[in-house]
PDB file of N, CA and C in Angstrom:
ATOM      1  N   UNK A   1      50.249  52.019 216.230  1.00  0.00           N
ATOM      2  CA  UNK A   1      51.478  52.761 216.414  1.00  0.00           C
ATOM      3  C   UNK A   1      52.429  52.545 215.239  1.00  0.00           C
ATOM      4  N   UNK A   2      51.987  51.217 214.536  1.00  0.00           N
ATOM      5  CA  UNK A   2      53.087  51.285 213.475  1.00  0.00           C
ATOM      6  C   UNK A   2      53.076  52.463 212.331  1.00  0.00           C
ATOM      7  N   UNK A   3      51.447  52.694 212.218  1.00  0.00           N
ATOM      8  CA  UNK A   3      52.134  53.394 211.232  1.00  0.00           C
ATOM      9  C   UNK A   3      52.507  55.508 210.862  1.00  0.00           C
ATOM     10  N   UNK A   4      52.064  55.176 212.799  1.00  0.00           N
ATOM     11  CA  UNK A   4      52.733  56.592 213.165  1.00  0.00           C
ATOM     12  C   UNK A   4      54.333  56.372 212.767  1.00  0.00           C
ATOM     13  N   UNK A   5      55.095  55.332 212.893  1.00  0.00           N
ATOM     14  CA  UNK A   5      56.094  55.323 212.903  1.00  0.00           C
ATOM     15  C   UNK A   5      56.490  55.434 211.595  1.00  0.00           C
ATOM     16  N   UNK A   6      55.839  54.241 210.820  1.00  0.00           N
ATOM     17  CA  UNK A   6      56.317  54.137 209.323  1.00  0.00           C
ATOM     18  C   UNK A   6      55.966  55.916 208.589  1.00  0.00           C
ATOM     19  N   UNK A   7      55.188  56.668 208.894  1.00  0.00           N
ATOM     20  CA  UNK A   7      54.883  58.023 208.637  1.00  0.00           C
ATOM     21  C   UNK A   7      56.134  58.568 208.951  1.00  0.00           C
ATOM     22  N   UNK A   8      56.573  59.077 210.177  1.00  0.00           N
ATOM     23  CA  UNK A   8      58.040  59.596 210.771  1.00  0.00           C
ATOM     24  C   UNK A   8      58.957  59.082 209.861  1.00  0.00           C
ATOM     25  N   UNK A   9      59.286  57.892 209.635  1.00  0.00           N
ATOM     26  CA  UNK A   9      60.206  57.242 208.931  1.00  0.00           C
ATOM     27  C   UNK A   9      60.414  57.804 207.473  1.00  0.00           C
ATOM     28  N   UNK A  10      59.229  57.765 206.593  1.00  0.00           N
ATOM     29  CA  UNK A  10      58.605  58.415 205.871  1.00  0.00           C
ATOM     30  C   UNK A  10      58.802  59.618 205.292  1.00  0.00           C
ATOM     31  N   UNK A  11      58.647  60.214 206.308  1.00  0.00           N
ATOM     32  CA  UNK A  11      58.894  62.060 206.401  1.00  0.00           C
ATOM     33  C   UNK A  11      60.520  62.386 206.287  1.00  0.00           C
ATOM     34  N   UNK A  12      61.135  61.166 207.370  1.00  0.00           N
ATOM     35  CA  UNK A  12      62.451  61.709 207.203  1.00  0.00           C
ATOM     36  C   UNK A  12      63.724  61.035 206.063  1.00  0.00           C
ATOM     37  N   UNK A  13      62.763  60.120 205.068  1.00  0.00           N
ATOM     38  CA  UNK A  13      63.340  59.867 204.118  1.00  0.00           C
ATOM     39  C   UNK A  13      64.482  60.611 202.916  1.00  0.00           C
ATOM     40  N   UNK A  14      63.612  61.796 203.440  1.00  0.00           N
ATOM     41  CA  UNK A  14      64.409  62.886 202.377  1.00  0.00           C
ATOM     42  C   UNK A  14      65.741  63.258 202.905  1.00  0.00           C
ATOM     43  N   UNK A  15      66.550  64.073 202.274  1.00  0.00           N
ATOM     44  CA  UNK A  15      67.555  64.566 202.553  1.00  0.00           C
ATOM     45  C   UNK A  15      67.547  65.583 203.493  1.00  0.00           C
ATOM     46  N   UNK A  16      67.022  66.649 202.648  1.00  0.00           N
ATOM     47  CA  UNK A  16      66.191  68.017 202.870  1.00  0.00           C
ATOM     48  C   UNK A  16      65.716  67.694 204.155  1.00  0.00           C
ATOM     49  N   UNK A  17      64.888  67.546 204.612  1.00  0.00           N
ATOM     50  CA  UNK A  17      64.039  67.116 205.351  1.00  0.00           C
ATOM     51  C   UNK A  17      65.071  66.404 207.056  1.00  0.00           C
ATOM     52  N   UNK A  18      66.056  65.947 206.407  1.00  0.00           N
ATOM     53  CA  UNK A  18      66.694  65.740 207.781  1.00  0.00           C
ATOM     54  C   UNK A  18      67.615  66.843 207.956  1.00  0.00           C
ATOM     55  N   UNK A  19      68.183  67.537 207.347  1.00  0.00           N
ATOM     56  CA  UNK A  19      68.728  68.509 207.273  1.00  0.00           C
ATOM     57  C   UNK A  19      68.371  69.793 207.684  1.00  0.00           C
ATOM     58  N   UNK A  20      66.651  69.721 207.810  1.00  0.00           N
ATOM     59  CA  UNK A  20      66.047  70.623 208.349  1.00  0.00           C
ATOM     60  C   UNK A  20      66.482  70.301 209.974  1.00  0.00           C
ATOM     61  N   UNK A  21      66.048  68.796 210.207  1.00  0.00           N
ATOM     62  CA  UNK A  21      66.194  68.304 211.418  1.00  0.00           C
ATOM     63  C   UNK A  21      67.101  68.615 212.700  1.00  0.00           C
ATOM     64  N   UNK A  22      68.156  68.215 211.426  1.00  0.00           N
ATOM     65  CA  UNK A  22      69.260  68.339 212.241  1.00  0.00           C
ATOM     66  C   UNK A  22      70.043  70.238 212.357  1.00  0.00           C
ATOM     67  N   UNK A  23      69.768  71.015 211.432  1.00  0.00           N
ATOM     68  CA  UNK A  23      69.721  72.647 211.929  1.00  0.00           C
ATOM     69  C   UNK A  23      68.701  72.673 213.330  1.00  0.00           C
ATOM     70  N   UNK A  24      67.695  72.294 213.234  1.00  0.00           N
ATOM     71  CA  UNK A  24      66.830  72.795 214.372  1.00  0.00           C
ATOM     72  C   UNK A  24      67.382  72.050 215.699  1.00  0.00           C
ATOM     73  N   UNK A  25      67.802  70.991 215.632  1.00  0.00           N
ATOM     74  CA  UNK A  25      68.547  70.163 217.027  1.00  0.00           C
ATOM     75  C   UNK A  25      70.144  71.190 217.342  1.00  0.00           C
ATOM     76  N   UNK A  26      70.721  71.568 216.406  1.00  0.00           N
ATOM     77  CA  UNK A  26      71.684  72.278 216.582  1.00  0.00           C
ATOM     78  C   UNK A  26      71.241  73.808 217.177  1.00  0.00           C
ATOM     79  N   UNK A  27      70.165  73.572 217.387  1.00  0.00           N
ATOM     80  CA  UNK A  27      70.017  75.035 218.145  1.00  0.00           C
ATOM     81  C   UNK A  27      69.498  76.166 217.534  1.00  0.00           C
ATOM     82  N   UNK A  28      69.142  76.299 215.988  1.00  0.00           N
ATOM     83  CA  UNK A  28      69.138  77.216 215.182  1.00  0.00           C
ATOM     84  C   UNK A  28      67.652  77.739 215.453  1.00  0.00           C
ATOM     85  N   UNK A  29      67.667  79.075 215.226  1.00  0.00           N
ATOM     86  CA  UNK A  29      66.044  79.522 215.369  1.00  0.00           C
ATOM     87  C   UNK A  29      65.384  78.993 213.875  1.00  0.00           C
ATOM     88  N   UNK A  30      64.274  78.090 214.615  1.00  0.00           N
ATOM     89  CA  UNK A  30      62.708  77.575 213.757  1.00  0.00           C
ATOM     90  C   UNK A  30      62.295  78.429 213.302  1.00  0.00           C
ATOM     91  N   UNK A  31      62.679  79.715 212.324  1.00  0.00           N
ATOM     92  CA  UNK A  31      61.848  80.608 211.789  1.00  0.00           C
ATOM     93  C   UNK A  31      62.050  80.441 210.810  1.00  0.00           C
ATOM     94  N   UNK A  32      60.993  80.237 209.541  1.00  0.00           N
ATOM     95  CA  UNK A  32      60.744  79.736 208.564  1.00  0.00           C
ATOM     96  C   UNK A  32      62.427  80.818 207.125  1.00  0.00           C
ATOM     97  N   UNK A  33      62.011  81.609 207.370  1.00  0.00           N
ATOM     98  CA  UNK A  33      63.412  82.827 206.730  1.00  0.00           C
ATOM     99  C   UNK A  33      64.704  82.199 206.918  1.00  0.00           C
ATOM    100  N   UNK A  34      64.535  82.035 208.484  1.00  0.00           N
ATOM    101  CA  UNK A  34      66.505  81.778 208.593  1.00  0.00           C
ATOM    102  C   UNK A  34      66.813  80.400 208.102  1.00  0.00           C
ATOM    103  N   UNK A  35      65.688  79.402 208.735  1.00  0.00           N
ATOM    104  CA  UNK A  35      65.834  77.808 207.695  1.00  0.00           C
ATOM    105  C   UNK A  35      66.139  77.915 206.153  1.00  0.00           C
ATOM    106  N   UNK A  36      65.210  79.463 205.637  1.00  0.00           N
ATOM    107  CA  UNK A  36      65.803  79.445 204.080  1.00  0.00           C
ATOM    108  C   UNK A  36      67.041  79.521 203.442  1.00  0.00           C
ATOM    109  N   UNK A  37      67.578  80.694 204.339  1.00  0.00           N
ATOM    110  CA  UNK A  37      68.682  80.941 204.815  1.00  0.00           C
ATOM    111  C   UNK A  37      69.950  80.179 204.576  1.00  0.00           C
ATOM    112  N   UNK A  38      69.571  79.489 205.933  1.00  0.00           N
ATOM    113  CA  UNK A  38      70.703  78.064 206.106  1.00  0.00           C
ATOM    114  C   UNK A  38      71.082  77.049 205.408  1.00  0.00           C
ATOM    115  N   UNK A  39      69.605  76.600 204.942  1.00  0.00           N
ATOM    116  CA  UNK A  39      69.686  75.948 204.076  1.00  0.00           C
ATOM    117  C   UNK A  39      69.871  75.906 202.479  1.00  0.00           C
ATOM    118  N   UNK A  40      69.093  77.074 201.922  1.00  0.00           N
ATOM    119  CA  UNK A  40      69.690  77.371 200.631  1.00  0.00           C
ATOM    120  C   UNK A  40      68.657  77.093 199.641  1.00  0.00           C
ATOM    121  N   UNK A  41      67.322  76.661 200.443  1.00  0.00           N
ATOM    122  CA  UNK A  41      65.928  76.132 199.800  1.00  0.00           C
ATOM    123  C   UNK A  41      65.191  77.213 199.304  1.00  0.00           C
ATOM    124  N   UNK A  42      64.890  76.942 198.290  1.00  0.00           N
ATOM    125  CA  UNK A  42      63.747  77.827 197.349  1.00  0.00           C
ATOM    126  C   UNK A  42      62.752  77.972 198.729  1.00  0.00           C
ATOM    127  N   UNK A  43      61.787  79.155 198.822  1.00  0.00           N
ATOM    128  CA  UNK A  43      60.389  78.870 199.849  1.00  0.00           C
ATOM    129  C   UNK A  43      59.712  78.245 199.382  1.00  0.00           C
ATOM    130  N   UNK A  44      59.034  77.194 197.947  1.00  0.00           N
ATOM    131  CA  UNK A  44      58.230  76.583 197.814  1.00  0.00           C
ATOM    132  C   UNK A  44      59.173  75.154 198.093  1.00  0.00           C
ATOM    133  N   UNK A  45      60.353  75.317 198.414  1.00  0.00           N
ATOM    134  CA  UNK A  45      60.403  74.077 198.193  1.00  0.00           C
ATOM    135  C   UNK A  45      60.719  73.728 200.031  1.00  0.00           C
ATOM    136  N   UNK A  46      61.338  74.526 200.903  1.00  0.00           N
ATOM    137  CA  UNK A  46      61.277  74.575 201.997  1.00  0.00           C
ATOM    138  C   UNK A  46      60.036  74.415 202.439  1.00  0.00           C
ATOM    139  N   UNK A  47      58.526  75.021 202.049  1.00  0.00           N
ATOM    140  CA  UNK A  47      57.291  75.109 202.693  1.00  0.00           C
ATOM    141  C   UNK A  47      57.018  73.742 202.529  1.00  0.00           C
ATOM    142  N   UNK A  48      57.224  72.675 201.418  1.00  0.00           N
ATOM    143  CA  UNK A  48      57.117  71.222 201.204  1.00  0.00           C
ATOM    144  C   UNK A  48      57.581  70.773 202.146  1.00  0.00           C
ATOM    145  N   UNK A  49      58.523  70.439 202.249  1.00  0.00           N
ATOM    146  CA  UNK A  49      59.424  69.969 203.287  1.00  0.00           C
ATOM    147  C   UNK A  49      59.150  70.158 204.732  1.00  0.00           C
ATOM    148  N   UNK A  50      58.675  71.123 204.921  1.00  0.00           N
ATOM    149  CA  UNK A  50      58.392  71.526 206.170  1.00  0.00           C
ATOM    150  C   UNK A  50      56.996  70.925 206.218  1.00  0.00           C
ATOM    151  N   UNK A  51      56.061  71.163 205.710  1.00  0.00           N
ATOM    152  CA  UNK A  51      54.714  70.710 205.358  1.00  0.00           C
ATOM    153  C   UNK A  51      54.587  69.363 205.766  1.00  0.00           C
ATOM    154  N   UNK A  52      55.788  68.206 205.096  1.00  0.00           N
ATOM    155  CA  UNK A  52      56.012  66.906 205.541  1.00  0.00           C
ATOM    156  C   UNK A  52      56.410  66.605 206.860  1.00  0.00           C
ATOM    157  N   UNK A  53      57.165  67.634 207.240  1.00  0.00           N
ATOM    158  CA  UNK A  53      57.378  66.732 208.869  1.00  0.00           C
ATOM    159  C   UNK A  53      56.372  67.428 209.775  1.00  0.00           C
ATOM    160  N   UNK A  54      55.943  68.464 209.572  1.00  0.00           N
ATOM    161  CA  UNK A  54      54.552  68.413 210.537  1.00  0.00           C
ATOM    162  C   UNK A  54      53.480  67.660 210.758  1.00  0.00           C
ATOM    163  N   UNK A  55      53.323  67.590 209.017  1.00  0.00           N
ATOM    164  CA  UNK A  55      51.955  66.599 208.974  1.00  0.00           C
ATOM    165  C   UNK A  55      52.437  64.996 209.426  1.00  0.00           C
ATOM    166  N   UNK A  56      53.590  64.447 209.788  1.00  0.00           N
ATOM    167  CA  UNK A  56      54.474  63.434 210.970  1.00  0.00           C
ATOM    168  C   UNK A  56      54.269  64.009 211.795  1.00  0.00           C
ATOM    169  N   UNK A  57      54.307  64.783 212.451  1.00  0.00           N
ATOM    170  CA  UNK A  57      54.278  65.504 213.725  1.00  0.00           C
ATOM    171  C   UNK A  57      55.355  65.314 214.052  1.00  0.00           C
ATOM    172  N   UNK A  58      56.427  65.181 212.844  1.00  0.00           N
ATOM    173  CA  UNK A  58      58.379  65.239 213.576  1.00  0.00           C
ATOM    174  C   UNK A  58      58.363  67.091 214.061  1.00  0.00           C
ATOM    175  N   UNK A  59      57.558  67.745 213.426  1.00  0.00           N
ATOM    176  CA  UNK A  59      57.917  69.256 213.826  1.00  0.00           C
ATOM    177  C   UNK A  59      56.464  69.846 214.298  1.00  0.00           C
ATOM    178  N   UNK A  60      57.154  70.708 215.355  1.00  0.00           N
ATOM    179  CA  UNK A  60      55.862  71.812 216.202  1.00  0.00           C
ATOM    180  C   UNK A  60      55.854  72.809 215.214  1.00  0.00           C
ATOM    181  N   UNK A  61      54.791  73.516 214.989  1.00  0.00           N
ATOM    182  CA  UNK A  61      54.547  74.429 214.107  1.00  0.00           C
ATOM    183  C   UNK A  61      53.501  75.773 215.028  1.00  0.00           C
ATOM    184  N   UNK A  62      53.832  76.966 215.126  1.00  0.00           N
ATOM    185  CA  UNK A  62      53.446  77.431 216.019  1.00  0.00           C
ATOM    186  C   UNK A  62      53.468  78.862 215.187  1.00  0.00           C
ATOM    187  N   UNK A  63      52.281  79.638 214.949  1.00  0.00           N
ATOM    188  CA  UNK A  63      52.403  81.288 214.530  1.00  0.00           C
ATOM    189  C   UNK A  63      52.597  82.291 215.552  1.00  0.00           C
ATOM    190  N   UNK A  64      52.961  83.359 215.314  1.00  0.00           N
ATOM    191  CA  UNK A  64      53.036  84.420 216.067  1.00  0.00           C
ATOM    192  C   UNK A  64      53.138  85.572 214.982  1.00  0.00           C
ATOM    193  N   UNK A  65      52.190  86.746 214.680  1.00  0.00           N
ATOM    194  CA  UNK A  65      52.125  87.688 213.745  1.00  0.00           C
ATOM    195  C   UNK A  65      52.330  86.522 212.367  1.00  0.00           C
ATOM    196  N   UNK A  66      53.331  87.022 211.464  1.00  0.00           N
ATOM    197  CA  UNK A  66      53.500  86.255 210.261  1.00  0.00           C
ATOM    198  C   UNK A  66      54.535  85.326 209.938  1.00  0.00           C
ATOM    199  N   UNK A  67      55.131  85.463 211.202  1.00  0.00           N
ATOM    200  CA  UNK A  67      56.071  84.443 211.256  1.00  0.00           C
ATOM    201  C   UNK A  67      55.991  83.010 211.909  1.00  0.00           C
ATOM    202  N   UNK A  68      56.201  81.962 211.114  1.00  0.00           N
ATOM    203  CA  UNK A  68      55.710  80.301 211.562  1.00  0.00           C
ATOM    204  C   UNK A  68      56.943  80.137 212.433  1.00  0.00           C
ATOM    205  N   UNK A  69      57.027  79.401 213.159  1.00  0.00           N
ATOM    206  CA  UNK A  69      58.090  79.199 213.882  1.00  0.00           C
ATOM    207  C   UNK A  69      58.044  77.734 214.319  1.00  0.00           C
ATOM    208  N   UNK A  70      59.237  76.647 214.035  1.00  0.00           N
ATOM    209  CA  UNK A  70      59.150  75.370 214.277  1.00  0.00           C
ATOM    210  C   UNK A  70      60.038  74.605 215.108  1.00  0.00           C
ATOM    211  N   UNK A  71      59.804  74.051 215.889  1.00  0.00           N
ATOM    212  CA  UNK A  71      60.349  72.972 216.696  1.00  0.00           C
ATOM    213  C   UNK A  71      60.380  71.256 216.769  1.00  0.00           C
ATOM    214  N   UNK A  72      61.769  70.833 216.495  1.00  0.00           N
ATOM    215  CA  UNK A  72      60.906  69.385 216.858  1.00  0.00           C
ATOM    216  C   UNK A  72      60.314  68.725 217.644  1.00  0.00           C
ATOM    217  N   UNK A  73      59.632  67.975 217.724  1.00  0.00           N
ATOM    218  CA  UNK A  73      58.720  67.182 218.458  1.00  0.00           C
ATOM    219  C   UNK A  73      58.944  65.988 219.084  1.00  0.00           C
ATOM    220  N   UNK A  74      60.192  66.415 220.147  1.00  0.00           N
ATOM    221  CA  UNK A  74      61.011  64.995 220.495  1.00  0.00           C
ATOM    222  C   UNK A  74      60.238  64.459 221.762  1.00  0.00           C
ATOM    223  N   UNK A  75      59.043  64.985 222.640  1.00  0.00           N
ATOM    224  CA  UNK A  75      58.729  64.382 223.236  1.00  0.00           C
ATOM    225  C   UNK A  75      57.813  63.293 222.362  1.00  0.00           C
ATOM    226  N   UNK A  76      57.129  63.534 221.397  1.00  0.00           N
ATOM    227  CA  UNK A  76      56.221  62.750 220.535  1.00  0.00           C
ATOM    228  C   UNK A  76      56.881  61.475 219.536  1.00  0.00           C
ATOM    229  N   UNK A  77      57.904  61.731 219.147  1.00  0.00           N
ATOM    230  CA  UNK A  77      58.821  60.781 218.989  1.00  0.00           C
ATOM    231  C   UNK A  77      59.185  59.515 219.759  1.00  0.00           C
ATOM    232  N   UNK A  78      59.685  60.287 221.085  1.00  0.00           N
ATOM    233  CA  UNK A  78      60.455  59.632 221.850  1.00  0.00           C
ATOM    234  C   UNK A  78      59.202  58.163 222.339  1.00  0.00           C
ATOM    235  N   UNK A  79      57.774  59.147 222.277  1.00  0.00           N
ATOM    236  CA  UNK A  79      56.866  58.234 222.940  1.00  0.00           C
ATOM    237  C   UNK A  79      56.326  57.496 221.802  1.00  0.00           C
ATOM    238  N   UNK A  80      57.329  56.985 220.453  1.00  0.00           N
ATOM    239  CA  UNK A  80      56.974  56.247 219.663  1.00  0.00           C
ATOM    240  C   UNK A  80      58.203  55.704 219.393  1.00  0.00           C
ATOM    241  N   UNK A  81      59.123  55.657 220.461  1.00  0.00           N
ATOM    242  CA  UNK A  81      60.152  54.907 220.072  1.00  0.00           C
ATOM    243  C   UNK A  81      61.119  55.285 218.964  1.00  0.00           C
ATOM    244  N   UNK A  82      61.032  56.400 218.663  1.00  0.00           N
ATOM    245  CA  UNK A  82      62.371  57.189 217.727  1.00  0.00           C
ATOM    246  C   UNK A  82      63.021  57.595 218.779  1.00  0.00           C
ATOM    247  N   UNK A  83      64.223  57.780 218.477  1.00  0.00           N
ATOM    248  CA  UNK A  83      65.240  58.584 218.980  1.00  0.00           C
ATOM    249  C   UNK A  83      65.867  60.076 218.200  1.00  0.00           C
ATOM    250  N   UNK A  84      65.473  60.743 217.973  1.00  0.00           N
ATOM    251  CA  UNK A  84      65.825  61.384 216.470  1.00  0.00           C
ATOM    252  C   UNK A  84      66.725  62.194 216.049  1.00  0.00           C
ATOM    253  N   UNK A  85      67.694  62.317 217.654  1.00  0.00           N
ATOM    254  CA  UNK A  85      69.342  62.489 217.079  1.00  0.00           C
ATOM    255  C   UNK A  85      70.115  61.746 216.761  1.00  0.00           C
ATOM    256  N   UNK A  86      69.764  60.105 217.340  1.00  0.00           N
ATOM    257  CA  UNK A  86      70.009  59.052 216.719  1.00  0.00           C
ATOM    258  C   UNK A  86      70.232  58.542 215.287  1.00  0.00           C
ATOM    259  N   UNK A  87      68.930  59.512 214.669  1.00  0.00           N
ATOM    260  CA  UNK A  87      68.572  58.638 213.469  1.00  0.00           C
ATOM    261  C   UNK A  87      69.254  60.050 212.644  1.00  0.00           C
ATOM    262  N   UNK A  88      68.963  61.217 213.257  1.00  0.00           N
ATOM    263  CA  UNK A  88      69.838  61.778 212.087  1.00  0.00           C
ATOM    264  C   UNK A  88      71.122  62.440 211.814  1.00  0.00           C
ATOM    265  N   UNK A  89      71.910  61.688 213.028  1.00  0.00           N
ATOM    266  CA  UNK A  89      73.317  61.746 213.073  1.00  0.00           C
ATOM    267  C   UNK A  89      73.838  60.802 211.785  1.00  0.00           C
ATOM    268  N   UNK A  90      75.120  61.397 211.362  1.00  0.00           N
ATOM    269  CA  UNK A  90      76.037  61.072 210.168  1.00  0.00           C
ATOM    270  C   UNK A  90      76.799  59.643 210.767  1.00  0.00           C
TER     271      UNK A  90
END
């Protein structure tokens, strides 16, 4: 289990990357466009980023037609002992 954790930990090292986090806990639609959007990320550099917390399994990743659509993964967390509004509150 540790190093599911140290992975999560890992993933959310970045800036970017919690920032994704914390838009998607705020409610925002997981569609790969509006994250570009919001955030202000190039798409190669958003698809990185995003790429990293799935492959953590901090984010659900789910298709429908051509649009990816993402969620976090707070039951999978939680059952590793993150909290992950915890960790990416200011």
């Amino acid at each position: 289990m540790a190093d599911k954790v140290v992975k999560v930990l890992d993933a959310l090292s970045d800036e970017t990357r919690v920032e994704i986090i914390r838009d998607l806990l705020a409610g925002h639609k997981g569609i790969c466009p509006e994250i570009k959007e919001r955030t202000g990320k190039s798409q190669p550099t958003l698809s990185h980023h995003i790429g990293k917390l799935v492959d953590a399994d901090v984010l659900i990743e789910s298709k429908k037609g051509v649009n990816c659509y993402y969620k976090v993964n707070s039951k999978y967390l939680k059952s590793i002992g993150i909290d992950i509004k915890k960790i990416t509150q200011i």
